[in-house]
ModelCIF file with pLDDT and N, C-alpha, C, O atoms, coordinates in Angstrom:
data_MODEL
#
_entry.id   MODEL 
#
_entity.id                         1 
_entity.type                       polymer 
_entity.pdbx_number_of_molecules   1 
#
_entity_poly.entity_id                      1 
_entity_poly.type                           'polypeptide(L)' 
_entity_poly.nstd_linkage                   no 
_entity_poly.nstd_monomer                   no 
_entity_poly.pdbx_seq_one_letter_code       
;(UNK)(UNK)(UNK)(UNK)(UNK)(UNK)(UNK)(UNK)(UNK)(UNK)(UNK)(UNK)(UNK)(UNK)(UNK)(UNK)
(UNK)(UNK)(UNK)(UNK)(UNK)(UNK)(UNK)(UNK)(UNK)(UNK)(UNK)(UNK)(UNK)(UNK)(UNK)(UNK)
(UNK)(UNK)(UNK)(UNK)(UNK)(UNK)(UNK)(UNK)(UNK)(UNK)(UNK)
;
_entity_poly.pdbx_seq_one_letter_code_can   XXXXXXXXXXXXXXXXXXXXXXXXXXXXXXXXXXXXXXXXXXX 
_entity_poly.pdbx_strand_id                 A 
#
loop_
_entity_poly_seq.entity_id 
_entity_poly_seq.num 
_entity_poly_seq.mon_id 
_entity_poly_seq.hetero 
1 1  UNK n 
1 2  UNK n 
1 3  UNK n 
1 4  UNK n 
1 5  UNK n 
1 6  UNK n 
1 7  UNK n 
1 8  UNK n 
1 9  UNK n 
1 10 UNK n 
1 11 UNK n 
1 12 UNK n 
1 13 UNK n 
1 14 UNK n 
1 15 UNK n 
1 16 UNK n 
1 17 UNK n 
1 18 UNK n 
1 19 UNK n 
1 20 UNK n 
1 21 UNK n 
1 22 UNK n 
1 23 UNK n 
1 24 UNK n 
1 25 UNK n 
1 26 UNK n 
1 27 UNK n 
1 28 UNK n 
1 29 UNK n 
1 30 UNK n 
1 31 UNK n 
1 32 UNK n 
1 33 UNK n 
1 34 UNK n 
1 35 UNK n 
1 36 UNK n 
1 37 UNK n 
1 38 UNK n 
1 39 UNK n 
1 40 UNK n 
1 41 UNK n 
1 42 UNK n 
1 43 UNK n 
#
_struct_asym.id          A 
_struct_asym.entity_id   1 
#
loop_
_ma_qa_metric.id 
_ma_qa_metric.mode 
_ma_qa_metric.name 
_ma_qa_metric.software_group_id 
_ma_qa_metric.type 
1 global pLDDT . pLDDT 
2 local  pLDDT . pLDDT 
#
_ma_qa_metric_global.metric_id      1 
_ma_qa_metric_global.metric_value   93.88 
_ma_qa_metric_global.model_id       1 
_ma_qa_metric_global.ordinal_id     1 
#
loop_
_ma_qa_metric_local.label_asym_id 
_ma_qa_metric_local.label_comp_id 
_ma_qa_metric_local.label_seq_id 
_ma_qa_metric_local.metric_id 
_ma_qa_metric_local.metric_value 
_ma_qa_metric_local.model_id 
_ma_qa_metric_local.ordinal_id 
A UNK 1  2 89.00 1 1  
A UNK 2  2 85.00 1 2  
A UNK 3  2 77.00 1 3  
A UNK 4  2 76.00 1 4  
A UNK 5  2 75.00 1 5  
A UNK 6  2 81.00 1 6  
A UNK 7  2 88.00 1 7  
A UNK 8  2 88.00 1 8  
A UNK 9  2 91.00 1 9  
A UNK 10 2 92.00 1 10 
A UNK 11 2 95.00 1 11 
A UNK 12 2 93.00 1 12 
A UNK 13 2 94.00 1 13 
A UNK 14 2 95.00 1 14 
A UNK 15 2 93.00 1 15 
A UNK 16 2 96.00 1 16 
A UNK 17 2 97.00 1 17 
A UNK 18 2 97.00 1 18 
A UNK 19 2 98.00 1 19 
A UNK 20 2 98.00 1 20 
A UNK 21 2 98.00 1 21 
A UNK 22 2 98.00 1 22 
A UNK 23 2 98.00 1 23 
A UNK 24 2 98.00 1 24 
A UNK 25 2 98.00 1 25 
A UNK 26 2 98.00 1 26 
A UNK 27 2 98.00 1 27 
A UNK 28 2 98.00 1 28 
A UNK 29 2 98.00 1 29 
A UNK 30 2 98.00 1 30 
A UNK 31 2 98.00 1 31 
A UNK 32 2 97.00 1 32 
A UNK 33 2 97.00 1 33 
A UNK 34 2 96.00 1 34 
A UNK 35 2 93.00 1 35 
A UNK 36 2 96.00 1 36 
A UNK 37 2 98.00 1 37 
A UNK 38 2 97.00 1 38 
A UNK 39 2 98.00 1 39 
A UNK 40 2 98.00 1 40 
A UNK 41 2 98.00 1 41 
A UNK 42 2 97.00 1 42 
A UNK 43 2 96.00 1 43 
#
loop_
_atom_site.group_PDB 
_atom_site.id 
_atom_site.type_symbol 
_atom_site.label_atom_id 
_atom_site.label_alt_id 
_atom_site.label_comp_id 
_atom_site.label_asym_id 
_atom_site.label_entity_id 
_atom_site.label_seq_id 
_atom_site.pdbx_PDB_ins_code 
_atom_site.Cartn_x 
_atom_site.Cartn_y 
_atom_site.Cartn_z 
_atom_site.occupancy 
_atom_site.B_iso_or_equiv 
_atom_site.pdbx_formal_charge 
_atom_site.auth_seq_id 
_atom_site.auth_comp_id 
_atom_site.auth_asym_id 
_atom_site.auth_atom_id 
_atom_site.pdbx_PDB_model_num 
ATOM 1   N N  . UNK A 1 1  ? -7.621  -40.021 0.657   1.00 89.00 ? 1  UNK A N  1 
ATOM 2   C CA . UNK A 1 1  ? -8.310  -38.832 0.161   1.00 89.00 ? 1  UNK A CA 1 
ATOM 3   C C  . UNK A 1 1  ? -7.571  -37.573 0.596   1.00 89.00 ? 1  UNK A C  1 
ATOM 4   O O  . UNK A 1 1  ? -7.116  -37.409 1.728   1.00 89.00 ? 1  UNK A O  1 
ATOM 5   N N  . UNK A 1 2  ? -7.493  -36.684 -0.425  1.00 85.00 ? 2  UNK A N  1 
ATOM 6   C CA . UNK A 1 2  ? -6.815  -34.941 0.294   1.00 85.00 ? 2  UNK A CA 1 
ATOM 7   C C  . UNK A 1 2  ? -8.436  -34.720 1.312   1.00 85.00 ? 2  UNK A C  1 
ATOM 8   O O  . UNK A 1 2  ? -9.569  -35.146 1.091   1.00 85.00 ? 2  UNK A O  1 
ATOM 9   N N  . UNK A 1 3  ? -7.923  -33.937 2.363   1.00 77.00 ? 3  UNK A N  1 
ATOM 10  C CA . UNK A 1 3  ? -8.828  -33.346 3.102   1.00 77.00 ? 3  UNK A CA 1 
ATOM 11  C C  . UNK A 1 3  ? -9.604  -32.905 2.663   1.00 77.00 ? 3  UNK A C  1 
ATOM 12  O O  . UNK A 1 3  ? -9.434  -32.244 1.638   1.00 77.00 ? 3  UNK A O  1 
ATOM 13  N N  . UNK A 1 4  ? -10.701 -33.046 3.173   1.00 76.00 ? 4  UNK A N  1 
ATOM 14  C CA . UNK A 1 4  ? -12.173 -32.309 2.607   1.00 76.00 ? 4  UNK A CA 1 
ATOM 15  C C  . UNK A 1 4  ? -12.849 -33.301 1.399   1.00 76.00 ? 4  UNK A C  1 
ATOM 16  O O  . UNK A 1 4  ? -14.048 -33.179 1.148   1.00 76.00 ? 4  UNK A O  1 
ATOM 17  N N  . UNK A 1 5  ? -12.210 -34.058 0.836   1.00 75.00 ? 5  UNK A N  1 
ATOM 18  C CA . UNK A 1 5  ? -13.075 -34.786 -0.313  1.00 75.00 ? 5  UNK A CA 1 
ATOM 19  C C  . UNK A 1 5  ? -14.587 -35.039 -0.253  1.00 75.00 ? 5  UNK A C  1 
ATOM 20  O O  . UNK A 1 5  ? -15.226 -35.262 0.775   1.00 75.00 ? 5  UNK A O  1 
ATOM 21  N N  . UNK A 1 6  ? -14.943 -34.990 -1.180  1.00 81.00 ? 6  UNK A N  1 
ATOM 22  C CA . UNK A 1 6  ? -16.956 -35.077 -1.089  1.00 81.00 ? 6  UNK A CA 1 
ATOM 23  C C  . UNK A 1 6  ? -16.822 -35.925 -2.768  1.00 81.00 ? 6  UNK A C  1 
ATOM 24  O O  . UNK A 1 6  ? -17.608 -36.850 -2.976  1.00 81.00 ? 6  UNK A O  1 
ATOM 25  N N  . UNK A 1 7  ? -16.174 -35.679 -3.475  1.00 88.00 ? 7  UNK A N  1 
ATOM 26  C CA . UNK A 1 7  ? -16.427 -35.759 -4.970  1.00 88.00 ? 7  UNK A CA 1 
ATOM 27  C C  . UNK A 1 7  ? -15.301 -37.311 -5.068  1.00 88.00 ? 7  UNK A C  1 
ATOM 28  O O  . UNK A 1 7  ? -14.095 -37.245 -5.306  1.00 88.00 ? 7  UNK A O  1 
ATOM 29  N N  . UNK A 1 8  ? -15.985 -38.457 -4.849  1.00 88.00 ? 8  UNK A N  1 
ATOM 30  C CA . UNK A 1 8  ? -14.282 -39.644 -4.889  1.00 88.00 ? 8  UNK A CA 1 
ATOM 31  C C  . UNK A 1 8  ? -14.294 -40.183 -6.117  1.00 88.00 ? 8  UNK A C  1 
ATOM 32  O O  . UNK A 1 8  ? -13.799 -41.279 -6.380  1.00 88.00 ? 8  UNK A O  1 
ATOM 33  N N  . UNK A 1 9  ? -15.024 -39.221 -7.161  1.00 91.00 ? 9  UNK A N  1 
ATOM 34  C CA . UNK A 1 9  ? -14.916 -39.888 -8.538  1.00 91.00 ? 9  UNK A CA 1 
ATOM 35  C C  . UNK A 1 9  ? -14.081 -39.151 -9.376  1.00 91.00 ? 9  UNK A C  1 
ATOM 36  O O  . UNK A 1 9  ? -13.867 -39.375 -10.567 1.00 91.00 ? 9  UNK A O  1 
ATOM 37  N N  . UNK A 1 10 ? -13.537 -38.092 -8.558  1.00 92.00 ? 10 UNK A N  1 
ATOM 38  C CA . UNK A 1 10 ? -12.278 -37.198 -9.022  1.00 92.00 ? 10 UNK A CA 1 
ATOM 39  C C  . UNK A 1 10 ? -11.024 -37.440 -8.265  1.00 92.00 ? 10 UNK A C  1 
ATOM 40  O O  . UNK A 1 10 ? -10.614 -37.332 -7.109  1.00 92.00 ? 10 UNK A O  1 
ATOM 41  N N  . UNK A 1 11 ? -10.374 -38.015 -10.051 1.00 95.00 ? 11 UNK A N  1 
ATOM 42  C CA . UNK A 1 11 ? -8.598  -38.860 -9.483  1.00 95.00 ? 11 UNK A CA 1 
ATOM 43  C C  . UNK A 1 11 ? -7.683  -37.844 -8.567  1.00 95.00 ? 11 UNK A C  1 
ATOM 44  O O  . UNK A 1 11 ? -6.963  -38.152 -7.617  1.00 95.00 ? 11 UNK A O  1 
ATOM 45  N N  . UNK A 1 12 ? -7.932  -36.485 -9.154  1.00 93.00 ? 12 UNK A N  1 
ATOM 46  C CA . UNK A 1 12 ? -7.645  -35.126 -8.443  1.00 93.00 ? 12 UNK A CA 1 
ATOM 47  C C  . UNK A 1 12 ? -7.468  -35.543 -7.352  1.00 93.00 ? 12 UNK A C  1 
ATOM 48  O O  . UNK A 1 12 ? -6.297  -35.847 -7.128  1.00 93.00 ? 12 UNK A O  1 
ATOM 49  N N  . UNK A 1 13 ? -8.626  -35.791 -6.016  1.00 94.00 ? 13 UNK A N  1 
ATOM 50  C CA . UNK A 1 13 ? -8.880  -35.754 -4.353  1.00 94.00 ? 13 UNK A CA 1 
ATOM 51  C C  . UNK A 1 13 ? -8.402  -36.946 -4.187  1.00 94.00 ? 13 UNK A C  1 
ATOM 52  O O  . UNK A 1 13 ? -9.099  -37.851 -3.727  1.00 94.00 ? 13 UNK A O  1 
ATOM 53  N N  . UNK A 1 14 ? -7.089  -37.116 -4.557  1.00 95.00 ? 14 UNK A N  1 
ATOM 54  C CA . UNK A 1 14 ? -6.726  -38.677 -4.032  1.00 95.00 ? 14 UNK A CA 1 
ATOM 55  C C  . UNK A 1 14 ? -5.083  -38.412 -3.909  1.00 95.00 ? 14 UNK A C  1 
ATOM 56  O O  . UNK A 1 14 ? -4.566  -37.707 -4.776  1.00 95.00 ? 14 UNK A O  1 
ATOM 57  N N  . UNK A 1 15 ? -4.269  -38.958 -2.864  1.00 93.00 ? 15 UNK A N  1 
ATOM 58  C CA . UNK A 1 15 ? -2.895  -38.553 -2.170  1.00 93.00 ? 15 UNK A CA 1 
ATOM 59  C C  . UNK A 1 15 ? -2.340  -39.061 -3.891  1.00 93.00 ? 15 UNK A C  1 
ATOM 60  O O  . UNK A 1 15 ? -1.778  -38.307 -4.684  1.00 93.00 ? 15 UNK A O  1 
ATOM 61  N N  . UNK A 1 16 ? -2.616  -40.208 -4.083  1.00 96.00 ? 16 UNK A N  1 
ATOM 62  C CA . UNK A 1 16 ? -1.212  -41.366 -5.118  1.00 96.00 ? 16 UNK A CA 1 
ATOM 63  C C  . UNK A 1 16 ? -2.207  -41.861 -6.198  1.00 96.00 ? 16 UNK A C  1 
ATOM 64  O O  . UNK A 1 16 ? -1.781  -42.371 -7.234  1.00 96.00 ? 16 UNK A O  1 
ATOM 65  N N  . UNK A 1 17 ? -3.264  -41.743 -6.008  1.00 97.00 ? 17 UNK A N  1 
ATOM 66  C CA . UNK A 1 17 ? -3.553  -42.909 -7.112  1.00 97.00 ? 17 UNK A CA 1 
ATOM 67  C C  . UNK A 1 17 ? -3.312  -42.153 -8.820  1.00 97.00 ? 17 UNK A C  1 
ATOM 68  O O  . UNK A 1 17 ? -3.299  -42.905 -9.795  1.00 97.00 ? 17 UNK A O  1 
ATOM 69  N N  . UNK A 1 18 ? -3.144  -40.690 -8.986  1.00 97.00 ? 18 UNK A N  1 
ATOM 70  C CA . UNK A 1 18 ? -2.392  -40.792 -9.943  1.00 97.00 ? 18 UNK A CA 1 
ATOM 71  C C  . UNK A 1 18 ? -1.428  -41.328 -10.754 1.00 97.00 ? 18 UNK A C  1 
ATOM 72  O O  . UNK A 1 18 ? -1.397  -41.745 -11.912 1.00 97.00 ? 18 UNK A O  1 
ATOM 73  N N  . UNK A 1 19 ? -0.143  -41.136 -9.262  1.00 98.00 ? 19 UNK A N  1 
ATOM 74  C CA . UNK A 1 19 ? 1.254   -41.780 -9.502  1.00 98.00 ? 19 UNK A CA 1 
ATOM 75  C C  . UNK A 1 19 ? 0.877   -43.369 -10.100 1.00 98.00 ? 19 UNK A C  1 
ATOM 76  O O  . UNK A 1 19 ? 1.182   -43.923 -11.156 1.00 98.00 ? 19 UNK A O  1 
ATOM 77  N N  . UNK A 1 20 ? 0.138   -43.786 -9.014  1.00 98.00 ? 20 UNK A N  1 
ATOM 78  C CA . UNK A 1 20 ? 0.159   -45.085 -9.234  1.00 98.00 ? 20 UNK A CA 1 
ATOM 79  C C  . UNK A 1 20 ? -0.542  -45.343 -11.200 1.00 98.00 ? 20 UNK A C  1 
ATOM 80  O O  . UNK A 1 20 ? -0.023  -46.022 -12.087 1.00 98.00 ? 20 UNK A O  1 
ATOM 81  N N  . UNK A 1 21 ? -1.555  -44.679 -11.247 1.00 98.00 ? 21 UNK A N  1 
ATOM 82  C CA . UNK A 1 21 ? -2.155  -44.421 -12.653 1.00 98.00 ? 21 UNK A CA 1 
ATOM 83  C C  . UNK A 1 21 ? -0.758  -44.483 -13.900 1.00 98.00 ? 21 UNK A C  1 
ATOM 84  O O  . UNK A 1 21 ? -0.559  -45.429 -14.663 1.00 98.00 ? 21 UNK A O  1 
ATOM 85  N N  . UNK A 1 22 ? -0.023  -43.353 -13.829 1.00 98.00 ? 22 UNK A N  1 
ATOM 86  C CA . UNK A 1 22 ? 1.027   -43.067 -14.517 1.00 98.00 ? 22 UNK A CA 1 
ATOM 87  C C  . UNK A 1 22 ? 1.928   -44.276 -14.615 1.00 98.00 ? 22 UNK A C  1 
ATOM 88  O O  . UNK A 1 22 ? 2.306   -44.735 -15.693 1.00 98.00 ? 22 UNK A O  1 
ATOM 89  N N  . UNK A 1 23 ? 2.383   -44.970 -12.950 1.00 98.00 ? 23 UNK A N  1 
ATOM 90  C CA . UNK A 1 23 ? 3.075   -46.705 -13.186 1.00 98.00 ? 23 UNK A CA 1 
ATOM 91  C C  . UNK A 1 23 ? 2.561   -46.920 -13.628 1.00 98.00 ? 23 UNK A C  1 
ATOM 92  O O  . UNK A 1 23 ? 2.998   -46.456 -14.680 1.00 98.00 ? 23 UNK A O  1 
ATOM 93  N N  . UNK A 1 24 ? 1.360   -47.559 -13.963 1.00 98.00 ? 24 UNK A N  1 
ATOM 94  C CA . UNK A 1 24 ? 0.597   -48.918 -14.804 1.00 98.00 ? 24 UNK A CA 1 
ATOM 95  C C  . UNK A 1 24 ? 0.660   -48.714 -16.446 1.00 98.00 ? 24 UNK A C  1 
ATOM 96  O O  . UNK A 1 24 ? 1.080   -49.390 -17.384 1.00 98.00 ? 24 UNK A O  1 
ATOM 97  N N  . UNK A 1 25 ? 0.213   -47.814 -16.341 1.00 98.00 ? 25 UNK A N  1 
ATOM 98  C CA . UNK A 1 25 ? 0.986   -46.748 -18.478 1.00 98.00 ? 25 UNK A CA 1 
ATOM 99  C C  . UNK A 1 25 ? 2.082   -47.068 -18.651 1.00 98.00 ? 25 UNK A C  1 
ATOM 100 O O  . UNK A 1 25 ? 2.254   -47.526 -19.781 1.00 98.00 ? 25 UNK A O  1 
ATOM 101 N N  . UNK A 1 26 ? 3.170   -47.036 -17.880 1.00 98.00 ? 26 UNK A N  1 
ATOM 102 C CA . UNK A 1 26 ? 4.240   -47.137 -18.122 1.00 98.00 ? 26 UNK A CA 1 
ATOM 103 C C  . UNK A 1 26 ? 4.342   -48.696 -18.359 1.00 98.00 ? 26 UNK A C  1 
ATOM 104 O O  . UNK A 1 26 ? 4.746   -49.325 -19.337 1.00 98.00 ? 26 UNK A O  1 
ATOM 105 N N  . UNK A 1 27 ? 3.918   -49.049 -17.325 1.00 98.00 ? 27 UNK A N  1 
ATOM 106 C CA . UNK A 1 27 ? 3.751   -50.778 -17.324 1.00 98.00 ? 27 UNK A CA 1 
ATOM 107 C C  . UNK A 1 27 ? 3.999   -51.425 -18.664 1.00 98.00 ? 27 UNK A C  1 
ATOM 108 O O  . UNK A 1 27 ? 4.952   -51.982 -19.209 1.00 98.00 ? 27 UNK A O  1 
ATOM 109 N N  . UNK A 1 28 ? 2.245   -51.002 -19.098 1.00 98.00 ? 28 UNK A N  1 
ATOM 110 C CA . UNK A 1 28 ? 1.444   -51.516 -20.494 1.00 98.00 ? 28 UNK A CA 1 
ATOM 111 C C  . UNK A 1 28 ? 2.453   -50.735 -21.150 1.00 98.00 ? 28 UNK A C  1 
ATOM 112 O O  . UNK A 1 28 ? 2.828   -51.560 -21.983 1.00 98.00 ? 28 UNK A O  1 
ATOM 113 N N  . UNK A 1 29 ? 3.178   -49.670 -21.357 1.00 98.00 ? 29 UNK A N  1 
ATOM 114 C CA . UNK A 1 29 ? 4.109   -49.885 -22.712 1.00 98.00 ? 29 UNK A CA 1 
ATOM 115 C C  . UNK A 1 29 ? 4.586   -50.888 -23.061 1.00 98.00 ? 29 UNK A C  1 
ATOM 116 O O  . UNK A 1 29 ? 4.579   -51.415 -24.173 1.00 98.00 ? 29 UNK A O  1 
ATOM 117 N N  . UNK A 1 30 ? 5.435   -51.499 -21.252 1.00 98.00 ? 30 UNK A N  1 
ATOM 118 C CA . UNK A 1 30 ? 6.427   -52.683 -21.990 1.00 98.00 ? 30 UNK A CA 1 
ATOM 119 C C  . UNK A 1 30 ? 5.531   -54.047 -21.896 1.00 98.00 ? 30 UNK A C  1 
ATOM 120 O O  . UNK A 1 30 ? 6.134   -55.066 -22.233 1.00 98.00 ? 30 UNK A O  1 
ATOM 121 N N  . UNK A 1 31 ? 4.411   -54.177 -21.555 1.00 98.00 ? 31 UNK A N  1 
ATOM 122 C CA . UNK A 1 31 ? 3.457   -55.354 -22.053 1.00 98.00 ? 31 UNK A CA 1 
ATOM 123 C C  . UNK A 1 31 ? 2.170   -54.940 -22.109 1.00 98.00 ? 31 UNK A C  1 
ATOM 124 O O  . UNK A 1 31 ? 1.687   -54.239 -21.220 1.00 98.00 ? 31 UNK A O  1 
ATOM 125 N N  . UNK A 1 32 ? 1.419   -55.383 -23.282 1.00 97.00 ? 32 UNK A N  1 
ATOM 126 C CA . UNK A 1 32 ? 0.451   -54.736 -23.382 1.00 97.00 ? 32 UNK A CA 1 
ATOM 127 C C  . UNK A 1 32 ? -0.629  -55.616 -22.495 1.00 97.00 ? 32 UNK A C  1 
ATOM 128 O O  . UNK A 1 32 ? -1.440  -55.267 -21.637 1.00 97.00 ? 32 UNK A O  1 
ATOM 129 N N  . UNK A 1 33 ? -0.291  -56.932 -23.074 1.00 97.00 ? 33 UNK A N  1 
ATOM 130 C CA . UNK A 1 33 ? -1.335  -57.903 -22.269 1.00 97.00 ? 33 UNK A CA 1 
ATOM 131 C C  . UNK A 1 33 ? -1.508  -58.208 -20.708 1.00 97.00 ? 33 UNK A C  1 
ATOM 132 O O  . UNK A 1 33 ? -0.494  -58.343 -20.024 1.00 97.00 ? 33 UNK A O  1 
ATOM 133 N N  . UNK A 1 34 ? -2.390  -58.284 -20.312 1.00 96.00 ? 34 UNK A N  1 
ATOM 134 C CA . UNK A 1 34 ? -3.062  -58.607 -18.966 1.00 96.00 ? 34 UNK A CA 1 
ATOM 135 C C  . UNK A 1 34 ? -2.995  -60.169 -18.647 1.00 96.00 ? 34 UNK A C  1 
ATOM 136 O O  . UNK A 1 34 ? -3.278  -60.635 -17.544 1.00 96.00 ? 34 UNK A O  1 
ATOM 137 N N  . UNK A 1 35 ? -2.492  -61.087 -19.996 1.00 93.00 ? 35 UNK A N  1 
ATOM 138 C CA . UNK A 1 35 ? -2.104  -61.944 -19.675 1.00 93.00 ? 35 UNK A CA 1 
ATOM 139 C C  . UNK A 1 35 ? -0.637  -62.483 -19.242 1.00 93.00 ? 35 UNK A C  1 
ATOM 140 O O  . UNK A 1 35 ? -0.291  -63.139 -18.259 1.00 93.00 ? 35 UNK A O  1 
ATOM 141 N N  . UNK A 1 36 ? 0.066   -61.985 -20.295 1.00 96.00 ? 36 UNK A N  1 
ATOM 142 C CA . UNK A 1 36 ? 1.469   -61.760 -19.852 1.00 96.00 ? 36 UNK A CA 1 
ATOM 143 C C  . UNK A 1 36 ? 1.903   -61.196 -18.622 1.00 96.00 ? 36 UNK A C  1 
ATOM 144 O O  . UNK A 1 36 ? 2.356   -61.954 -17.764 1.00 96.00 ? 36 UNK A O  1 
ATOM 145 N N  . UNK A 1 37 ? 1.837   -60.098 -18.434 1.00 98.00 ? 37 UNK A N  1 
ATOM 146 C CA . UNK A 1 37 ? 1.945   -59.157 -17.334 1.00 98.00 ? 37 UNK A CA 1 
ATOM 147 C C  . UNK A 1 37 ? 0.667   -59.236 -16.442 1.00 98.00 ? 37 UNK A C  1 
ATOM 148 O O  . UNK A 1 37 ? -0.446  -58.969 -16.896 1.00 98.00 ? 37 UNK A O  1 
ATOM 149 N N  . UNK A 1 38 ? 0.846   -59.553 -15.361 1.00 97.00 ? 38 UNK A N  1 
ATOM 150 C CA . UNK A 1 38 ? -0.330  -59.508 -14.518 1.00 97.00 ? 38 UNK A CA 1 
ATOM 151 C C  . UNK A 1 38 ? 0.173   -57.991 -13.424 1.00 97.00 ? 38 UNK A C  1 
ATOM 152 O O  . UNK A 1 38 ? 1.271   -58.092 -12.876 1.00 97.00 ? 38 UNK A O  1 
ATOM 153 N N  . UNK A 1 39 ? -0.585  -56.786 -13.191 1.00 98.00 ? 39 UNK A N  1 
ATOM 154 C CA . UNK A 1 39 ? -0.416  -55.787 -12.023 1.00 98.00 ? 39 UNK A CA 1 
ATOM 155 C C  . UNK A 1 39 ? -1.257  -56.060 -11.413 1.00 98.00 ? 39 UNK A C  1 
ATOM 156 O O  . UNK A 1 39 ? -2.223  -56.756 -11.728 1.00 98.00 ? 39 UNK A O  1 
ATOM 157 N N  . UNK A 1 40 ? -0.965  -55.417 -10.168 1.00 98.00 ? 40 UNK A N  1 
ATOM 158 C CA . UNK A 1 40 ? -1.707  -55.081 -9.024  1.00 98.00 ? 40 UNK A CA 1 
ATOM 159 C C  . UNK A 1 40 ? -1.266  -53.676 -8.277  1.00 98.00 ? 40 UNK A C  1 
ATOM 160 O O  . UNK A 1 40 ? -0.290  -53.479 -7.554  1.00 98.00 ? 40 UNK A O  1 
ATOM 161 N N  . UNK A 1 41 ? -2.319  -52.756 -8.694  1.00 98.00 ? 41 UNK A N  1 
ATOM 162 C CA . UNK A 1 41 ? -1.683  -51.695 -8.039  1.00 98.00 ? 41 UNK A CA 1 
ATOM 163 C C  . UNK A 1 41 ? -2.904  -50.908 -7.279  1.00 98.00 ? 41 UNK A C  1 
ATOM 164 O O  . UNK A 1 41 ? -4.125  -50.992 -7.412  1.00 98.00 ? 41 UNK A O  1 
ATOM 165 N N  . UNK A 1 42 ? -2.036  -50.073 -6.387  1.00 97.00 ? 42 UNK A N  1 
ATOM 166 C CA . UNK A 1 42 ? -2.900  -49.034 -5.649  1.00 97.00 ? 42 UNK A CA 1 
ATOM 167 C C  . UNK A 1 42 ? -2.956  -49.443 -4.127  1.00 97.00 ? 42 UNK A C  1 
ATOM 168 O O  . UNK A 1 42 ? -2.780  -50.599 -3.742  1.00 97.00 ? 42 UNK A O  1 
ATOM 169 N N  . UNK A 1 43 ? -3.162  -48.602 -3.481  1.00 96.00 ? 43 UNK A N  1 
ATOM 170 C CA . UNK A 1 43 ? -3.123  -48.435 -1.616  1.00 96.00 ? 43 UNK A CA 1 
ATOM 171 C C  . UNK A 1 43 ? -4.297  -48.256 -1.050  1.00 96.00 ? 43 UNK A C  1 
ATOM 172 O O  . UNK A 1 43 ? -4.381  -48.135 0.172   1.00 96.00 ? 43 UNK A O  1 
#
């Protein structure tokens, strides 16, 4: 969480989980399926 967070349903108050958001998009371009491609992401 950035300091001070109260609100954790805003992606905003969070260090990475954007970045990490933006990998997984990128991901699903090059496979769309969840079967094919299995991720696991986030800290």
């Amino acid at each position: 969480f950035i300091k001070g967070t109260k609100n954790f349903a805003d992606i905003k108050n969070y260090q990475n989980t954007r970045n990490f958001v933006k990998a997984v998009e990128a991901a699903r371009r090059y496979e769309k399926s969840r079967d094919d491609l299995v991720i696991f992401a986030g800290a």
